[in-house]
Every structure is written in C-alpha cells, then in structure tokens.
PDB file of N, CA and C in Angstrom:
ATOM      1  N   UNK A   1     105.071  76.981  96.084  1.00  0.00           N
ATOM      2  CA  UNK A   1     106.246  77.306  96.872  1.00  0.00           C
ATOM      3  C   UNK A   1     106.564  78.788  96.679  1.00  0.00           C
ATOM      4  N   UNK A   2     106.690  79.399  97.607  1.00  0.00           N
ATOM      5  CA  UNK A   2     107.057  80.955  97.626  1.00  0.00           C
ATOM      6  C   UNK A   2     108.597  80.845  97.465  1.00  0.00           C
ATOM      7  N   UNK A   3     109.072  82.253  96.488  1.00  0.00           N
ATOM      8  CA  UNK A   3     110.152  82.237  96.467  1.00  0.00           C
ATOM      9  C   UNK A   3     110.764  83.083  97.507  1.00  0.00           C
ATOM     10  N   UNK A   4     112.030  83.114  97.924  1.00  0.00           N
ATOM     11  CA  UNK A   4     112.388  83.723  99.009  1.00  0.00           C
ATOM     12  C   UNK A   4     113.180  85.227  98.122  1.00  0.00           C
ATOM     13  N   UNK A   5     112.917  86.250  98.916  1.00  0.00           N
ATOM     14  CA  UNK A   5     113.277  87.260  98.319  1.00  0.00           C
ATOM     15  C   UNK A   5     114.336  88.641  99.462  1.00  0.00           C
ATOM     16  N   UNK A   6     115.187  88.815  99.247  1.00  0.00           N
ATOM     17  CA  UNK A   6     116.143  90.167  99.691  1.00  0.00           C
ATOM     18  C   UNK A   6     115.927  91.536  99.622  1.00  0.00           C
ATOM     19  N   UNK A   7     115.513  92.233 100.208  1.00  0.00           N
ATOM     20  CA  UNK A   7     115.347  93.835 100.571  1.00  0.00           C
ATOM     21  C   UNK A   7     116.560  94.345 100.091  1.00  0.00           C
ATOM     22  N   UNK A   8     116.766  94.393  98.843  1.00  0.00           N
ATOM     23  CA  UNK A   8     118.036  95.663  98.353  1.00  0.00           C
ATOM     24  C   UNK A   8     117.510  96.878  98.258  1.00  0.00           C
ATOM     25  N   UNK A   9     118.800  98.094  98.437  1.00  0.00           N
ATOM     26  CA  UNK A   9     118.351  99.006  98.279  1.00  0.00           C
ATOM     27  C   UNK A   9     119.227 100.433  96.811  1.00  0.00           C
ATOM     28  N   UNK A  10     118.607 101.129  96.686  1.00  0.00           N
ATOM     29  CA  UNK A  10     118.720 102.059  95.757  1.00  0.00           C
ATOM     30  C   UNK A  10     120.529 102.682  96.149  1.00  0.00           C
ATOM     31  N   UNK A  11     121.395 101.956  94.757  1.00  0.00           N
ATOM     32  CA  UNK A  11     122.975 102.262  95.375  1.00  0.00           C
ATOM     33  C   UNK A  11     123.442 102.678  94.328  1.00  0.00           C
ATOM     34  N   UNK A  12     122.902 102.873  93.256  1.00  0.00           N
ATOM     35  CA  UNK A  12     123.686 103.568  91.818  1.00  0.00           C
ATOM     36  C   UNK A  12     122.657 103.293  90.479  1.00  0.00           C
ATOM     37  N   UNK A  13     123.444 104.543  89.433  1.00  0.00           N
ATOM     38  CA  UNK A  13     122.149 105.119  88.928  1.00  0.00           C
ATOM     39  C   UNK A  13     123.184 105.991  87.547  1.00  0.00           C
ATOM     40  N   UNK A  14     123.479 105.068  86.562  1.00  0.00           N
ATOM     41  CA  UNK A  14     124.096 105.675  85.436  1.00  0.00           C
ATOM     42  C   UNK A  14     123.351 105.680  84.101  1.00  0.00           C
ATOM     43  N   UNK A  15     123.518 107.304  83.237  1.00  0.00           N
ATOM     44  CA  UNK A  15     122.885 107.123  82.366  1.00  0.00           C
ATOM     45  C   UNK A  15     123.801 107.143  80.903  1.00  0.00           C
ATOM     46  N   UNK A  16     123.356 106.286  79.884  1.00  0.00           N
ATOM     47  CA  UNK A  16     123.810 106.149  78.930  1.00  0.00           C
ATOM     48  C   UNK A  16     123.439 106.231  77.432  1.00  0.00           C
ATOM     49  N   UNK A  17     123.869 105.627  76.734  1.00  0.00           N
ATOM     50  CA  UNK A  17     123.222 105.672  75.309  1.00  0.00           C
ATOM     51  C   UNK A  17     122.006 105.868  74.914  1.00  0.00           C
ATOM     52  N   UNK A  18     121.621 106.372  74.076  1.00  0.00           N
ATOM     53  CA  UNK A  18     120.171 105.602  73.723  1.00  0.00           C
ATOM     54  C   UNK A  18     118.843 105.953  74.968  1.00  0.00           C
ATOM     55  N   UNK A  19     119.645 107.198  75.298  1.00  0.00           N
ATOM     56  CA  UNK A  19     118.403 107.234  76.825  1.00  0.00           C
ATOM     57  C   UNK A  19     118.100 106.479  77.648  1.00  0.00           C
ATOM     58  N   UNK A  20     119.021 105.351  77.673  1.00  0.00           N
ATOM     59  CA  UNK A  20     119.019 104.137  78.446  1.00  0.00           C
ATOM     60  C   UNK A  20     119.512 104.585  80.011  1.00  0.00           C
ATOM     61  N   UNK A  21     118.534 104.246  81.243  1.00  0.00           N
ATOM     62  CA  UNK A  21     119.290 104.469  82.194  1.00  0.00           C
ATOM     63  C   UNK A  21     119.612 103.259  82.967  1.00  0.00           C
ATOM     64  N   UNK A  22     120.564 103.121  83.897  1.00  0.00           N
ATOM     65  CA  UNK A  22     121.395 101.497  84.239  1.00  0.00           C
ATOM     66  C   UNK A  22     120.736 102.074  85.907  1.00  0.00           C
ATOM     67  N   UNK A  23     120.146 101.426  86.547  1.00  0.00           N
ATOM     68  CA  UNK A  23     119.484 101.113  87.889  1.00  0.00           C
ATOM     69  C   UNK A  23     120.267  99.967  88.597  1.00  0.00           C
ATOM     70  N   UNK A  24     120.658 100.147  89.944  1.00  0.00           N
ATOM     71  CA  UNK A  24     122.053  98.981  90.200  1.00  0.00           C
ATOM     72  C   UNK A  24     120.899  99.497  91.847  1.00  0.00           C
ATOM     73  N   UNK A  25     120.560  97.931  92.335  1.00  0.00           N
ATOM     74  CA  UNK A  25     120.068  98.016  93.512  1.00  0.00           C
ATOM     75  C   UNK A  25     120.917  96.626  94.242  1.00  0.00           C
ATOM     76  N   UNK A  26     121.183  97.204  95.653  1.00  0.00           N
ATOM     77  CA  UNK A  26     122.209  95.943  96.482  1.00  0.00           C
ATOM     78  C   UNK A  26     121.636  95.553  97.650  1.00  0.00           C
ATOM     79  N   UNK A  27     122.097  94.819  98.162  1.00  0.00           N
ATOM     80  CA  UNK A  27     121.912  94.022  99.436  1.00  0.00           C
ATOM     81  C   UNK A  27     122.541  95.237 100.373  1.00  0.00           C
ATOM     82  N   UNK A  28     121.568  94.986 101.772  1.00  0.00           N
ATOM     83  CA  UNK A  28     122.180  96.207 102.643  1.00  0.00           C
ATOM     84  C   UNK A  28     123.881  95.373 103.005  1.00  0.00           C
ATOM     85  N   UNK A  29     124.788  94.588 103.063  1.00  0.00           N
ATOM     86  CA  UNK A  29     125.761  94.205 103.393  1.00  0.00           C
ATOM     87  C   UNK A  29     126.974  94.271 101.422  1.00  0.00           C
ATOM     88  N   UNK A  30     125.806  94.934 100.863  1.00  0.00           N
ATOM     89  CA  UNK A  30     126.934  94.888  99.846  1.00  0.00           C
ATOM     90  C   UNK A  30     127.401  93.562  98.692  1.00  0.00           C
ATOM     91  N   UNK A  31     126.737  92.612  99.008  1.00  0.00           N
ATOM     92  CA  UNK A  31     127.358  91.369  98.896  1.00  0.00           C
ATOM     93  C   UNK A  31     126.723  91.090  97.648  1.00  0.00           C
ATOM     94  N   UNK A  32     125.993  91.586  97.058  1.00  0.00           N
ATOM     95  CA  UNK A  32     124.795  90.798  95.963  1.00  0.00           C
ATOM     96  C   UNK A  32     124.225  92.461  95.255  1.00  0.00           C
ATOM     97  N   UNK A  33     123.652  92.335  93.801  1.00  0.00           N
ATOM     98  CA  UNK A  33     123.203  93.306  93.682  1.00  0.00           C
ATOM     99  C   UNK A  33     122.122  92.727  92.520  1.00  0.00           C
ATOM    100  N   UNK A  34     121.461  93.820  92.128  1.00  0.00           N
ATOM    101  CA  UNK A  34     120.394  93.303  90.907  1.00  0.00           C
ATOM    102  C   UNK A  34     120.773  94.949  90.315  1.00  0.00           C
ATOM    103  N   UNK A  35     120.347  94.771  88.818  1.00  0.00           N
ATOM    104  CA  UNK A  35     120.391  95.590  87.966  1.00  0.00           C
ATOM    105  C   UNK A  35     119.820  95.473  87.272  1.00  0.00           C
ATOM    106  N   UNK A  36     118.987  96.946  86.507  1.00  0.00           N
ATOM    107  CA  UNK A  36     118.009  97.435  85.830  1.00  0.00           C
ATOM    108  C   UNK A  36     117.726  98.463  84.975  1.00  0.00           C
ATOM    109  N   UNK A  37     117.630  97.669  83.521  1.00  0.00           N
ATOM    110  CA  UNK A  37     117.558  99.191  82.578  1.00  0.00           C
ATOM    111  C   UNK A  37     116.337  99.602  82.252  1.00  0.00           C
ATOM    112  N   UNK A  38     116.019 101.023  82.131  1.00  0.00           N
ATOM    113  CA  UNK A  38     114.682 101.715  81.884  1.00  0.00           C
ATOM    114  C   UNK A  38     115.139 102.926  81.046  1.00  0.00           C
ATOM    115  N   UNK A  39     114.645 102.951  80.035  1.00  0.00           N
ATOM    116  CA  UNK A  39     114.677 104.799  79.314  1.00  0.00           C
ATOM    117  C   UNK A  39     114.373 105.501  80.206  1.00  0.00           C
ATOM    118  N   UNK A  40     114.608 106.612  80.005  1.00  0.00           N
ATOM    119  CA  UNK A  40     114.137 107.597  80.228  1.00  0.00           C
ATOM    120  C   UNK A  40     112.897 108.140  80.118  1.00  0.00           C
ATOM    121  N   UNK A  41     112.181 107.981  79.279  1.00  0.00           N
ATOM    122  CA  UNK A  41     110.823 108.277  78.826  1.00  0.00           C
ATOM    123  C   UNK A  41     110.227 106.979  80.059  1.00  0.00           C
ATOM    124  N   UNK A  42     110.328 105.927  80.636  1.00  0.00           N
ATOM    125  CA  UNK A  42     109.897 105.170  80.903  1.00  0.00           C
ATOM    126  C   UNK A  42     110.222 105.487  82.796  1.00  0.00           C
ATOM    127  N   UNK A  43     111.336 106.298  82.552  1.00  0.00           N
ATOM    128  CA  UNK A  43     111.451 106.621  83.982  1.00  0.00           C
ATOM    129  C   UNK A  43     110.620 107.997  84.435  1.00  0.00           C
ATOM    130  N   UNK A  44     110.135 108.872  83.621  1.00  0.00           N
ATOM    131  CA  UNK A  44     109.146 109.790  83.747  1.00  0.00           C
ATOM    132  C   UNK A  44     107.863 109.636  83.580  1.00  0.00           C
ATOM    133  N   UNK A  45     107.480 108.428  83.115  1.00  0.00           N
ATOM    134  CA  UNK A  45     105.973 107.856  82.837  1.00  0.00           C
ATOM    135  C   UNK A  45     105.376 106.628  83.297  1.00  0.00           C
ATOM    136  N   UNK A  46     106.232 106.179  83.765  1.00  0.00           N
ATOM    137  CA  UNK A  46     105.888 104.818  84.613  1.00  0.00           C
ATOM    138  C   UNK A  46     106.268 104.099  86.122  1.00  0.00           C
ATOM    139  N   UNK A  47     106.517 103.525  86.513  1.00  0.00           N
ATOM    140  CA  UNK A  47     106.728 102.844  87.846  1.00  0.00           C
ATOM    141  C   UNK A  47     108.054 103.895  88.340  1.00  0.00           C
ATOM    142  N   UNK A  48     108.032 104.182  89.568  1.00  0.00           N
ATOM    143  CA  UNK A  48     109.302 105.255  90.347  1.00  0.00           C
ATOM    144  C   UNK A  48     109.748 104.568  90.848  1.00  0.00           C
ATOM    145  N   UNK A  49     111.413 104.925  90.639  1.00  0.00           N
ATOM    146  CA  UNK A  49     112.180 104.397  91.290  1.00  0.00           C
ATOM    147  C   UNK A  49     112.591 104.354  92.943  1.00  0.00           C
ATOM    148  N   UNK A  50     112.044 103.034  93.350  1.00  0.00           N
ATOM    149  CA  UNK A  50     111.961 103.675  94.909  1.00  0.00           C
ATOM    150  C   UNK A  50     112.950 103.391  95.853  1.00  0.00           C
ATOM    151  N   UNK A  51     113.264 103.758  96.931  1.00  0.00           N
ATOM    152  CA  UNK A  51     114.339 103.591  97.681  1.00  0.00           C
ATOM    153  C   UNK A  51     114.815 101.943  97.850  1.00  0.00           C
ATOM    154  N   UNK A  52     113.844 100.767  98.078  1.00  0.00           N
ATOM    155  CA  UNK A  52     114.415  99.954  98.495  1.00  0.00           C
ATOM    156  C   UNK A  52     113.003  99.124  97.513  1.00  0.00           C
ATOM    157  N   UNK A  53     113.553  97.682  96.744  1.00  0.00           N
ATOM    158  CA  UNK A  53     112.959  97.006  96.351  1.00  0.00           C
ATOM    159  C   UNK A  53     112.844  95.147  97.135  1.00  0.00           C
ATOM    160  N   UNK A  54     111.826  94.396  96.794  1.00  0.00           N
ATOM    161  CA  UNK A  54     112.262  93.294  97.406  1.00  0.00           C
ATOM    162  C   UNK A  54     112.594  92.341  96.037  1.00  0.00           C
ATOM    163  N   UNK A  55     113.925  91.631  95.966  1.00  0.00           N
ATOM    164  CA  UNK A  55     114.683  90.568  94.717  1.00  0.00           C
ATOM    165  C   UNK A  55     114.738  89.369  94.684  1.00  0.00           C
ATOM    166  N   UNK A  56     113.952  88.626  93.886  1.00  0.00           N
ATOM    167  CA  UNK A  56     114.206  87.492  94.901  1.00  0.00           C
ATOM    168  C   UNK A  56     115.455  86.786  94.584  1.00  0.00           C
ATOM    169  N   UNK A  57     115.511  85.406  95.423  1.00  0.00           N
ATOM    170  CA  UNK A  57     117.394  85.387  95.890  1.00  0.00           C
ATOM    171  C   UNK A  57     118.116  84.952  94.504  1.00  0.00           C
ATOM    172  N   UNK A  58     117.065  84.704  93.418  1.00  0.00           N
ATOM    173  CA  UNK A  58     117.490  83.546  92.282  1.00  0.00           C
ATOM    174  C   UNK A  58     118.763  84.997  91.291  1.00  0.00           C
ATOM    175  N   UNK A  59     117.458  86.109  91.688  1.00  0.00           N
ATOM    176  CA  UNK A  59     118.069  86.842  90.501  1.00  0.00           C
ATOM    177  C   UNK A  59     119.101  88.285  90.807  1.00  0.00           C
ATOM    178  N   UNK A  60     119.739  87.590  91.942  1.00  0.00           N
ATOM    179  CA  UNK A  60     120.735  88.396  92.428  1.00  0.00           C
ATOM    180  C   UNK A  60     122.098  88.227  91.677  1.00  0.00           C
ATOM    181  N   UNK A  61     123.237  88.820  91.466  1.00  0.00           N
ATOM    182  CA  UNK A  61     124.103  88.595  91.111  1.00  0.00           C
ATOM    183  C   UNK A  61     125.354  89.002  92.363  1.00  0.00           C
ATOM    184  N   UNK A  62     126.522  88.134  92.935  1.00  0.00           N
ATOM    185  CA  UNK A  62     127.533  88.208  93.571  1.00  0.00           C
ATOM    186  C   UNK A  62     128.410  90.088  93.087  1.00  0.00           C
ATOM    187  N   UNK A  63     128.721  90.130  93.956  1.00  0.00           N
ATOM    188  CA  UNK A  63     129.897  91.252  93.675  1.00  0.00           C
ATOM    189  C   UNK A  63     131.235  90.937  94.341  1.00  0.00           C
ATOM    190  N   UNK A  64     131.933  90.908  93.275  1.00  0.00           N
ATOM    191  CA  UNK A  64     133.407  89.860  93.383  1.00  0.00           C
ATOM    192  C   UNK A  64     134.166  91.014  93.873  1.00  0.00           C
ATOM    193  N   UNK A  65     133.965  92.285  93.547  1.00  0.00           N
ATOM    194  CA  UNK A  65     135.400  92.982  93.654  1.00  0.00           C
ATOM    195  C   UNK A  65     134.763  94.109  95.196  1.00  0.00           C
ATOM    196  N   UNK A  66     135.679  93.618  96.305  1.00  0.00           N
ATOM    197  CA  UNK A  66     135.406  94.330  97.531  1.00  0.00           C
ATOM    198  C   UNK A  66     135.837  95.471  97.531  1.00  0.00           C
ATOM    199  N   UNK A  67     135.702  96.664  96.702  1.00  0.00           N
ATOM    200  CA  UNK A  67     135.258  98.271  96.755  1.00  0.00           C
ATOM    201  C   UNK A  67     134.181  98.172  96.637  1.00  0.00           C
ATOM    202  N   UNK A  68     133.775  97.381  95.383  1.00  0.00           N
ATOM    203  CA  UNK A  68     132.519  97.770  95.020  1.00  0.00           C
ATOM    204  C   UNK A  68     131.467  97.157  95.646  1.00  0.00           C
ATOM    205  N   UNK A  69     132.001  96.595  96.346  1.00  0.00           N
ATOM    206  CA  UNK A  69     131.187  95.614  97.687  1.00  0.00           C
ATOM    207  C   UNK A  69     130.942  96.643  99.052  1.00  0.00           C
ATOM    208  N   UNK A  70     131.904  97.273  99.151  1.00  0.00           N
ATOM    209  CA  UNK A  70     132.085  98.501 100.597  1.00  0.00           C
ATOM    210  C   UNK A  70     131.637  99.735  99.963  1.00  0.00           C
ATOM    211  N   UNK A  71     131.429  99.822  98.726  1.00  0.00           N
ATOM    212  CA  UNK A  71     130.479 101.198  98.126  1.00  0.00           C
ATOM    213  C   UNK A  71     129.375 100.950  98.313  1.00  0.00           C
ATOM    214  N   UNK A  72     128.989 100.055  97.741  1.00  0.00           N
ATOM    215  CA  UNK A  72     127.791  99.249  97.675  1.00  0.00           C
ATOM    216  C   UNK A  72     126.845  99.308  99.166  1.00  0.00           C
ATOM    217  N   UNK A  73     127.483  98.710  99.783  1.00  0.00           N
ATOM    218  CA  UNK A  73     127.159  98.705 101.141  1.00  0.00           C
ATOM    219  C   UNK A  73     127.078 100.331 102.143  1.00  0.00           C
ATOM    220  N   UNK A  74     128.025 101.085 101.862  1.00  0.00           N
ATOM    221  CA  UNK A  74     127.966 102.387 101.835  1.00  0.00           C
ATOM    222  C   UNK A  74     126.414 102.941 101.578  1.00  0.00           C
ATOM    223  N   UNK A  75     126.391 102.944 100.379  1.00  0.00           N
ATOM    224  CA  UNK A  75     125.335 103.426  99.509  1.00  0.00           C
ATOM    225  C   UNK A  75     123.683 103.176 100.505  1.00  0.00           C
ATOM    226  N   UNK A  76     123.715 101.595 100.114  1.00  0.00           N
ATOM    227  CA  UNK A  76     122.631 100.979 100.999  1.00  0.00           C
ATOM    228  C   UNK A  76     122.412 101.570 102.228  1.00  0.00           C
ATOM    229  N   UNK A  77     123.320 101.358 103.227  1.00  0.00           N
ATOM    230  CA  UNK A  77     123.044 102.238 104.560  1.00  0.00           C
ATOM    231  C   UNK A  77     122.691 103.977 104.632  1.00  0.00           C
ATOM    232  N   UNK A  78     123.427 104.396 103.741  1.00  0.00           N
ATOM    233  CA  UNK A  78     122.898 105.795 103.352  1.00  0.00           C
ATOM    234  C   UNK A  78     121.438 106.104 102.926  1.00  0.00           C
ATOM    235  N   UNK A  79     120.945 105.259 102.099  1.00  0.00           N
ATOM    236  CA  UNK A  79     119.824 105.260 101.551  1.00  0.00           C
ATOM    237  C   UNK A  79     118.787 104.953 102.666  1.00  0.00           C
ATOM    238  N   UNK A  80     119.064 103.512 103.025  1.00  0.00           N
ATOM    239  CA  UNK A  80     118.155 103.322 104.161  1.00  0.00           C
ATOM    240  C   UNK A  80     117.865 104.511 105.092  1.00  0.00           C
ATOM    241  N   UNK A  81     118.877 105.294 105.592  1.00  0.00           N
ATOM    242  CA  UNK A  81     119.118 106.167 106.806  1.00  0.00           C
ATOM    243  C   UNK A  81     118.030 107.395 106.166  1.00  0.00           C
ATOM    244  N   UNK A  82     118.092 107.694 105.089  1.00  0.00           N
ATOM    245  CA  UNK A  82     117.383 108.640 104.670  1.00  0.00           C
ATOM    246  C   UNK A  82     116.055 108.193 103.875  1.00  0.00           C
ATOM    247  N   UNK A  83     115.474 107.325 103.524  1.00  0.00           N
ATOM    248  CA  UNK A  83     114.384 107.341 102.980  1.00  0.00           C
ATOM    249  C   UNK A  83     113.358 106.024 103.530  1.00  0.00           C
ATOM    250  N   UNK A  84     112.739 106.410 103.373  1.00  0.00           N
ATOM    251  CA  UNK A  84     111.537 104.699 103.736  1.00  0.00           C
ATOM    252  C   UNK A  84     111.457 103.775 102.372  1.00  0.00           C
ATOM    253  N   UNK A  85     111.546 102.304 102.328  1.00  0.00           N
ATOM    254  CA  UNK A  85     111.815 101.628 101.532  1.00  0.00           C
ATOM    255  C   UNK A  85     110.619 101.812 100.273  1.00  0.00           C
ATOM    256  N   UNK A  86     109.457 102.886 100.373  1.00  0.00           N
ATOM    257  CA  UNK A  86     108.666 102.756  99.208  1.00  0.00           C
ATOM    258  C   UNK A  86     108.486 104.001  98.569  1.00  0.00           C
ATOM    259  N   UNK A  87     109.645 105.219  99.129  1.00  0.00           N
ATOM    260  CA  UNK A  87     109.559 106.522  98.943  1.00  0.00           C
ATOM    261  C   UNK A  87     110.778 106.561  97.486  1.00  0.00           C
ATOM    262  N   UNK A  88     110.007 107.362  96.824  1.00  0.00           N
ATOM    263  CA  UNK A  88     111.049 107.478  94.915  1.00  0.00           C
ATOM    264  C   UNK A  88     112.003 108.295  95.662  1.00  0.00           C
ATOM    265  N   UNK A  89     112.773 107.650  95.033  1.00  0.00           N
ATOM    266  CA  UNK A  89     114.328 108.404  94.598  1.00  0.00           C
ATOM    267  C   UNK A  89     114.671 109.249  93.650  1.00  0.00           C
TER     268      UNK A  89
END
C-alpha cells in the first residue's frame, strides 16, 4: 500500500543551540506543517534544503493557532512563486 503524501513547502528556518538548525516546512494552505532539525555542519555537507518537499499525510502536524496558519500559508505561496519545488533554498 502506498502511502499518500503532501507537497509542503520551505516556510521557516530558525537557528539555535548547539548548531542546531529548526527547518519548519507547510502545506501550501497553511493548515499542516512538518518540522526538521539538522546542524549545521550537516546543512553544509549533506542533503540541501530544497524549496518544496513531498510528507507523507501520517507525519504532518495541525497548526492550531490561525497567524501562524496565514504566515504559514503566506510563506508557502511566496516560495512556490519564486522557486521550483527541487531548487535549494
């Protein structure tokens, strides 16, 4: 059985402790997002972060609070408008 999977795209991008960086990719409507930590060393030496990934639906998480739902969604359409879904960010 194939799992079914969502085209999110590249909507936020914070860095923190420990060289840890926080990767936050959403649904183009805002509604769902996935998130992803990578060092730094791991973001200069390995897989690029690219404009738009495919998630599948299991490992999405809801976004309860509607700013961050209309940023979100913001973001996504911006991104889309400017990059092709396999071009690094």
């Amino acid at each position: 059985m194939s799992e079914s999977t969502v085209r999110c795209w590249f909507v936020e991008r914070a860095f923190g402790d420990r060289n840890v960086v926080t990767i936050v990719y959403a649904s183009a409507d805002g509604s769902r997002y996935h998130q992803r930590e990578r060092s730094s060393a791991s973001l200069r030496t390995g897989s690029p972060v690219t404009a738009a990934v495919e998630i599948p639906e299991d490992q999405l998480e809801p976004v309860d609070d509607e700013e961050t739902r209309d940023r979100y969604a913001t973001e996504a359409e911006r991104t889309a408008n400017r990059y092709e879904p396999d071009e690094t960010v």
